[in-house]
PDB file of N, CA and C in Angstrom:
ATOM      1  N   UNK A   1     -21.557 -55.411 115.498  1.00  0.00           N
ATOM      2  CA  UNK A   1     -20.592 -56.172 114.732  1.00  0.00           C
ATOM      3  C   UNK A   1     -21.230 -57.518 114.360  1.00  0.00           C
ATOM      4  N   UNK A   2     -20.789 -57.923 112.616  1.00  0.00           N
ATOM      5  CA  UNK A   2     -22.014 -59.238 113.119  1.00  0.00           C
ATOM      6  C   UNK A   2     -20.493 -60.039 112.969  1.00  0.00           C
ATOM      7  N   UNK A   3     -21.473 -61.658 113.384  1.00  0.00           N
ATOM      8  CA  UNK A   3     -20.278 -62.515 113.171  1.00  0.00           C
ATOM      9  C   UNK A   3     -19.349 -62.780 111.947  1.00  0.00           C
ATOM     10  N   UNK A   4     -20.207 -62.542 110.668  1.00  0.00           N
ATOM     11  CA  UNK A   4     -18.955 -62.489 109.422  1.00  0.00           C
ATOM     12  C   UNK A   4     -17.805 -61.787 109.678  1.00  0.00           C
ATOM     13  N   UNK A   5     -17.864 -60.764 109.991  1.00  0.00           N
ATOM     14  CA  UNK A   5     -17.430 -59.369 110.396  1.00  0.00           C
ATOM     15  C   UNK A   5     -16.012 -59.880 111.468  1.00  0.00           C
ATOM     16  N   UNK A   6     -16.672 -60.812 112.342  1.00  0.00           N
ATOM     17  CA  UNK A   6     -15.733 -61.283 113.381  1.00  0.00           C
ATOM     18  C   UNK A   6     -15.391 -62.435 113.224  1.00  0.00           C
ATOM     19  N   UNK A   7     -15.564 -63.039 111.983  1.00  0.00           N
ATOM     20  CA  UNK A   7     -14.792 -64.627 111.334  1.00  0.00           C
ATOM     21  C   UNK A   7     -13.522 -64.110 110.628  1.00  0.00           C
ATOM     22  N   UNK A   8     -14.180 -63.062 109.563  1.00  0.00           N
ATOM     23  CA  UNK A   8     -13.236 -62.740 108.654  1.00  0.00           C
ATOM     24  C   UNK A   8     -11.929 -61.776 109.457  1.00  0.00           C
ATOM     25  N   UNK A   9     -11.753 -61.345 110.353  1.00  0.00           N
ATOM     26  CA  UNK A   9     -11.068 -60.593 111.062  1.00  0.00           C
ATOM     27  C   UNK A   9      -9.654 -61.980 111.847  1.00  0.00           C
ATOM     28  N   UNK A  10     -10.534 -63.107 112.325  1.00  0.00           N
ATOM     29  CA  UNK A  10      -9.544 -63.998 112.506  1.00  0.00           C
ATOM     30  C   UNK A  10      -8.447 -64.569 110.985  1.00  0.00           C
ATOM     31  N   UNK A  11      -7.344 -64.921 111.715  1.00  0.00           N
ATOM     32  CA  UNK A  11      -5.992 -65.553 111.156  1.00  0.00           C
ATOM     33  C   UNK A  11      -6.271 -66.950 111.133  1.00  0.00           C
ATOM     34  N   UNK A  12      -5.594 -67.369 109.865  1.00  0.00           N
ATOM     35  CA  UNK A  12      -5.646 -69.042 110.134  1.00  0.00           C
ATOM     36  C   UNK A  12      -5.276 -69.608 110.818  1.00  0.00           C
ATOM     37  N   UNK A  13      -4.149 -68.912 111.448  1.00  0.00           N
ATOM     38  CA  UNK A  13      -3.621 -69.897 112.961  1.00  0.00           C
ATOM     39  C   UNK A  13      -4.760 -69.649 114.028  1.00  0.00           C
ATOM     40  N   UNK A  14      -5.544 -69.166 114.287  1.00  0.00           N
ATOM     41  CA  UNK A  14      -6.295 -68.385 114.888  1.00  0.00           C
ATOM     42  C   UNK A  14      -6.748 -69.996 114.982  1.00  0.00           C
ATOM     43  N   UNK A  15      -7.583 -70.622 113.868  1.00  0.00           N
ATOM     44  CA  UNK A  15      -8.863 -71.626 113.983  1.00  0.00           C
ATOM     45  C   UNK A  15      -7.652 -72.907 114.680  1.00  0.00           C
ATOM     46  N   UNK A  16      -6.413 -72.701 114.819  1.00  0.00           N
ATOM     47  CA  UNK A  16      -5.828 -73.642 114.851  1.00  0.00           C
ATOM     48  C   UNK A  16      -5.452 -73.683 116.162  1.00  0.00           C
ATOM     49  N   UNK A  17      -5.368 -72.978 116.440  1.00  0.00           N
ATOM     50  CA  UNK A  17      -4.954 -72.404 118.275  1.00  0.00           C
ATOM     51  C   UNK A  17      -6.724 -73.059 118.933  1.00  0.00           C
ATOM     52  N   UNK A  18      -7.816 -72.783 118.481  1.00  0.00           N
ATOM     53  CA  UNK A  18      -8.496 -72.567 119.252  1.00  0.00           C
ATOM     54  C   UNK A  18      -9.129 -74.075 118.908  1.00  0.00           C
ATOM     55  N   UNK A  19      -8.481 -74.824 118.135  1.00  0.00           N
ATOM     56  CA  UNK A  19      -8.885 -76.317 117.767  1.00  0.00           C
ATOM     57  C   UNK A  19      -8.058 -76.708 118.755  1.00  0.00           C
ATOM     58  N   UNK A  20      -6.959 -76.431 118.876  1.00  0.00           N
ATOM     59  CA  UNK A  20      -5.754 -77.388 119.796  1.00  0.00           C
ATOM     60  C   UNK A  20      -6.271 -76.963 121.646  1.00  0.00           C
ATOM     61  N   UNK A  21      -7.155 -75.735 121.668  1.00  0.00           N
ATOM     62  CA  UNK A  21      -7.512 -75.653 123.200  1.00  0.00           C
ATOM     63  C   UNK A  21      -8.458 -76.583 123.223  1.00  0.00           C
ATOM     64  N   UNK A  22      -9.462 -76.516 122.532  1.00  0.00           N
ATOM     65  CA  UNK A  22     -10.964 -77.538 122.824  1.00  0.00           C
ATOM     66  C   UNK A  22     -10.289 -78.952 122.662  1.00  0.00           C
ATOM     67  N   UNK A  23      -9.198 -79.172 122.036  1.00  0.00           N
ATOM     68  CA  UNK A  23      -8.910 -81.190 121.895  1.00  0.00           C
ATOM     69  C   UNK A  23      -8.233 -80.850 123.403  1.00  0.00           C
ATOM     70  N   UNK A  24      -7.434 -80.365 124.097  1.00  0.00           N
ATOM     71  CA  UNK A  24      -6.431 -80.346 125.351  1.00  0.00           C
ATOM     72  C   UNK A  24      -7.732 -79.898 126.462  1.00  0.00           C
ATOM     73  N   UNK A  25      -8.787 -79.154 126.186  1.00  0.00           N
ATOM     74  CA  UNK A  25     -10.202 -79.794 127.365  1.00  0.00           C
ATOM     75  C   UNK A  25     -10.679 -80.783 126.996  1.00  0.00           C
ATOM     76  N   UNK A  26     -11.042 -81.048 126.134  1.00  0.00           N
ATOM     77  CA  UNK A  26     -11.360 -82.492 126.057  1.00  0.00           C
ATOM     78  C   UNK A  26     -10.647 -84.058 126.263  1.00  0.00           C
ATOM     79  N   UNK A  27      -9.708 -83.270 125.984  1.00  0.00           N
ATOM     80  CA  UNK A  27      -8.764 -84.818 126.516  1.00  0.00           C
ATOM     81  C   UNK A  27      -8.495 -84.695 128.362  1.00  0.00           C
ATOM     82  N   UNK A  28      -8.365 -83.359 128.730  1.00  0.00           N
ATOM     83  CA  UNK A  28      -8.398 -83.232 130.151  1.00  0.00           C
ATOM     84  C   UNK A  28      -9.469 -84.225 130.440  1.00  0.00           C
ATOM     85  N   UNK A  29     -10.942 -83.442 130.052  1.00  0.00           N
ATOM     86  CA  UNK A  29     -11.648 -83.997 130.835  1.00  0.00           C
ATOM     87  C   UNK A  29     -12.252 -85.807 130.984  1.00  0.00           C
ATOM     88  N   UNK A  30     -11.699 -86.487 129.759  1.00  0.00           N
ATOM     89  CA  UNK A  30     -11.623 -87.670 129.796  1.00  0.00           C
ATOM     90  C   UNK A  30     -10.651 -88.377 131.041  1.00  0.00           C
ATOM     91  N   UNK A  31     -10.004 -87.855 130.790  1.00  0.00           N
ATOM     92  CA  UNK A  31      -8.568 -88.215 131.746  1.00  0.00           C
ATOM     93  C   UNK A  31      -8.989 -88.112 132.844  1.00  0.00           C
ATOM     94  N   UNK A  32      -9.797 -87.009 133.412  1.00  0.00           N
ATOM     95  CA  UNK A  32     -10.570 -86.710 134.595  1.00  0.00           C
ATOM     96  C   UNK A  32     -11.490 -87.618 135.434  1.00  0.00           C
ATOM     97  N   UNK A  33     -12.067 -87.765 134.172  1.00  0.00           N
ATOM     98  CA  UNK A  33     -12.852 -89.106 134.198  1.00  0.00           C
ATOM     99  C   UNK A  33     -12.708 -90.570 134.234  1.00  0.00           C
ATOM    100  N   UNK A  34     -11.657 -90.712 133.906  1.00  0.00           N
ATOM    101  CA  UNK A  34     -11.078 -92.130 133.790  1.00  0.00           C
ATOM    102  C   UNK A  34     -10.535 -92.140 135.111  1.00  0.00           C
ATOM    103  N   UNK A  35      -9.790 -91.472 135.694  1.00  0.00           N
ATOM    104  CA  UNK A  35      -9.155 -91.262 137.116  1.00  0.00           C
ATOM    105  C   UNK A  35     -10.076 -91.437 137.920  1.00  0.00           C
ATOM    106  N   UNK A  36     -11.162 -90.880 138.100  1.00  0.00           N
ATOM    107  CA  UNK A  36     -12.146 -90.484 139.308  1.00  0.00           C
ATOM    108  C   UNK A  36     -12.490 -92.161 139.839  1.00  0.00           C
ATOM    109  N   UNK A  37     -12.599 -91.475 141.292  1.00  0.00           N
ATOM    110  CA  UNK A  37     -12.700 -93.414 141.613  1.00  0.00           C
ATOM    111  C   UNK A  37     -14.690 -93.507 141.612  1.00  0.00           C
ATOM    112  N   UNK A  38     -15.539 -92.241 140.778  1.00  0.00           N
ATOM    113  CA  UNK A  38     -16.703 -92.436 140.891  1.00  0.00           C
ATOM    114  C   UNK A  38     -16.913 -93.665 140.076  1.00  0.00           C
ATOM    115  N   UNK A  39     -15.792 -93.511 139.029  1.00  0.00           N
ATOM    116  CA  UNK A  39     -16.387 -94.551 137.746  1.00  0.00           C
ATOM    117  C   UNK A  39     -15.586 -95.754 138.068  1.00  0.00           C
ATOM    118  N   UNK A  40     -14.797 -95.859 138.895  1.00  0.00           N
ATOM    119  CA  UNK A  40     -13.991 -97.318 139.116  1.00  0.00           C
ATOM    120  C   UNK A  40     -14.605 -98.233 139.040  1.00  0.00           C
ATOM    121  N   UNK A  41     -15.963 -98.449 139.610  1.00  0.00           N
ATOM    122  CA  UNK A  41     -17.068-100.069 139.521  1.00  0.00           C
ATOM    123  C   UNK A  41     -17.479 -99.862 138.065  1.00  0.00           C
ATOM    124  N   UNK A  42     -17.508 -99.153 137.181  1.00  0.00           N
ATOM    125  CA  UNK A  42     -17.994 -99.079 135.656  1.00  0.00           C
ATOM    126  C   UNK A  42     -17.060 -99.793 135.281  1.00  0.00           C
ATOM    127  N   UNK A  43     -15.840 -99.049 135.169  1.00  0.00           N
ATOM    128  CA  UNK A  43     -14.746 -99.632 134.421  1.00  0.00           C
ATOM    129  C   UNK A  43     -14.293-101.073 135.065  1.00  0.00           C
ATOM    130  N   UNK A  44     -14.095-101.660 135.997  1.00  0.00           N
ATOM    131  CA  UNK A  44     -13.982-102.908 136.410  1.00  0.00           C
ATOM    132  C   UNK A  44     -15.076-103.897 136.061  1.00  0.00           C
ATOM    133  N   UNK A  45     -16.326-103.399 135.485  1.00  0.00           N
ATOM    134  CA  UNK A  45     -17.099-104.228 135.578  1.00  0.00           C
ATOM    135  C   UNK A  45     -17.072-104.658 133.349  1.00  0.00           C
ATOM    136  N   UNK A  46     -16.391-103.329 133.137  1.00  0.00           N
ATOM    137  CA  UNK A  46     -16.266-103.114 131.696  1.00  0.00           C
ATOM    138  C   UNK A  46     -15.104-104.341 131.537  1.00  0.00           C
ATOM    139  N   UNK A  47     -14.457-103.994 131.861  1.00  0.00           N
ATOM    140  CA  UNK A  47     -13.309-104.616 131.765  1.00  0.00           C
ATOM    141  C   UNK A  47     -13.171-106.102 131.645  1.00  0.00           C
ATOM    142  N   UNK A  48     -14.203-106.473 132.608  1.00  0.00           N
ATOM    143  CA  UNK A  48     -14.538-108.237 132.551  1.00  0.00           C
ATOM    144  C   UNK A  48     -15.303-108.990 131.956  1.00  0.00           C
ATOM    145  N   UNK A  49     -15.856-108.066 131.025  1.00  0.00           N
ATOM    146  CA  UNK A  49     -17.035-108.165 129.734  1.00  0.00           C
ATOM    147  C   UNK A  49     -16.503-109.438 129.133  1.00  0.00           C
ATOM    148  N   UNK A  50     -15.212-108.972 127.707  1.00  0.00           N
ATOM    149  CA  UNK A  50     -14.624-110.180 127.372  1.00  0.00           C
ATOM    150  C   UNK A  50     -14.591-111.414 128.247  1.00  0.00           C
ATOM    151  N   UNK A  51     -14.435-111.575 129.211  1.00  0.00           N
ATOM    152  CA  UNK A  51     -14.648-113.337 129.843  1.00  0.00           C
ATOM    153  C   UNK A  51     -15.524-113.302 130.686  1.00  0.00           C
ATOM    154  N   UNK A  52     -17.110-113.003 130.649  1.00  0.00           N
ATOM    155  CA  UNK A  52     -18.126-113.123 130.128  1.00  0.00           C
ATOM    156  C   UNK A  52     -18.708-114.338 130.076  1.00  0.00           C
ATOM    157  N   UNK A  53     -18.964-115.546 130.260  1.00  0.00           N
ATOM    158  CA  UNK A  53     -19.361-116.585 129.110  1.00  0.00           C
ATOM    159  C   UNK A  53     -20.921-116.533 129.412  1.00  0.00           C
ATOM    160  N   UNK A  54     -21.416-116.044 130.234  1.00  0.00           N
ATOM    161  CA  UNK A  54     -22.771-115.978 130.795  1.00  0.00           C
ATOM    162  C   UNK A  54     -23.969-115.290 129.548  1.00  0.00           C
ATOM    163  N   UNK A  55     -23.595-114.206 128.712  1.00  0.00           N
ATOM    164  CA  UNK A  55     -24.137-113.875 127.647  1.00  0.00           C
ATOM    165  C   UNK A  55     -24.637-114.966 126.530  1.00  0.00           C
ATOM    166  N   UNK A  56     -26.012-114.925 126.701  1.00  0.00           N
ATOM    167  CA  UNK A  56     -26.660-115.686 125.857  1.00  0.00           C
ATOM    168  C   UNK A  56     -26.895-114.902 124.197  1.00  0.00           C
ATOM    169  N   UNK A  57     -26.281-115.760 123.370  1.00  0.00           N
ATOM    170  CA  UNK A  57     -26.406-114.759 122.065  1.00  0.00           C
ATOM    171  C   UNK A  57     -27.763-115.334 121.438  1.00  0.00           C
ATOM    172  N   UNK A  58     -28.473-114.356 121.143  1.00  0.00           N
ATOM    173  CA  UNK A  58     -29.465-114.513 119.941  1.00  0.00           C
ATOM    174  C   UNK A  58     -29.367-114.687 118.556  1.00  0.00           C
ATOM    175  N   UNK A  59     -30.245-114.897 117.872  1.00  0.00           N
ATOM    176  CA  UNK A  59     -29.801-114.726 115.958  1.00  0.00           C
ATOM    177  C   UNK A  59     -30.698-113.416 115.674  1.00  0.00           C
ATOM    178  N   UNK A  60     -30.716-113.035 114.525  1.00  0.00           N
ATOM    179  CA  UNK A  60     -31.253-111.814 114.737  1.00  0.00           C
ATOM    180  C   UNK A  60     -32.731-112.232 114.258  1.00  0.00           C
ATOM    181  N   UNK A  61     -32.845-113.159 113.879  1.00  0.00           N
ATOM    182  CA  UNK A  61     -34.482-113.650 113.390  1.00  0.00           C
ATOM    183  C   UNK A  61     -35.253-114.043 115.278  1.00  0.00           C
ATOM    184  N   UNK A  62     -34.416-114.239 116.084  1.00  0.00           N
ATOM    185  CA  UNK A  62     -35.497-114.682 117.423  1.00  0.00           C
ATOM    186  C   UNK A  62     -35.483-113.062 117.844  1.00  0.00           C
ATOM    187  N   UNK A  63     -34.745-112.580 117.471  1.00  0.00           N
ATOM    188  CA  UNK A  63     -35.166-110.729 117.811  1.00  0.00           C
ATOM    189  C   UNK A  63     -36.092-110.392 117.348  1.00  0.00           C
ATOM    190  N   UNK A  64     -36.234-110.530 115.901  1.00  0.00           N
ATOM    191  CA  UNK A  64     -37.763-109.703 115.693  1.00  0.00           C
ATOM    192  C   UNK A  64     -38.749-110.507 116.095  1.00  0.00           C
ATOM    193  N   UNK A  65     -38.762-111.553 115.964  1.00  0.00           N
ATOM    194  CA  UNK A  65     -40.245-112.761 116.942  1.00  0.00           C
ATOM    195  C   UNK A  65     -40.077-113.544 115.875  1.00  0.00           C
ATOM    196  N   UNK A  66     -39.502-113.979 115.145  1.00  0.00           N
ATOM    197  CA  UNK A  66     -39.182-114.932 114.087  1.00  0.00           C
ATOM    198  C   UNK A  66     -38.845-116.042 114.068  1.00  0.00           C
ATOM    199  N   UNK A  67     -38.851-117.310 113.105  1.00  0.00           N
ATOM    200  CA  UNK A  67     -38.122-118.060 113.653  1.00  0.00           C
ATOM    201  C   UNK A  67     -36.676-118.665 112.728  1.00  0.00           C
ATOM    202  N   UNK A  68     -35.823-119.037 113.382  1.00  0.00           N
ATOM    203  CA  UNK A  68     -34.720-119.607 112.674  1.00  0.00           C
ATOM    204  C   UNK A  68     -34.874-120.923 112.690  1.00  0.00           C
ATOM    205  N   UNK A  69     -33.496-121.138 110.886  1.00  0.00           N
ATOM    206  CA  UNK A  69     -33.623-122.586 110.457  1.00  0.00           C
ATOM    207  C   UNK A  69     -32.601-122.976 111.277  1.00  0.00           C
TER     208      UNK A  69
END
């Protein structure tokens, strides 16, 4: 059987059913992830980014070895 064979045989609800399973694992497994206390020091450390003040910003001319006016 080739796969044309087994595309054309599916229903349009068909692609729609099997779109709505892969977004409902994928959103599981985020959720999974966000929960787990492996990532708790990520996300706490994410989280405190915004107040921050310690980040030294560059211009983008001292990035390439350049210099600014």
């Amino acid at each position: 059987m080739r796969l044309s064979e087994i595309m054309s045989s599916f229903k349009l609800a068909s692609y729609a059913e099997i779109g709505l399973i892969i977004f409902l694992l994928v959103f599981v497994a985020v959720v999974l992830r966000v929960m787990s206390k492996r990532h708790q020091a990520e996300y706490e450390a994410a989280s405190l980014m915004p107040l921050d003040d310690e980040i030294i910003r560059t211009s983008r001319l001292e990035e390439r070895g350049g210099e600014s006016s």
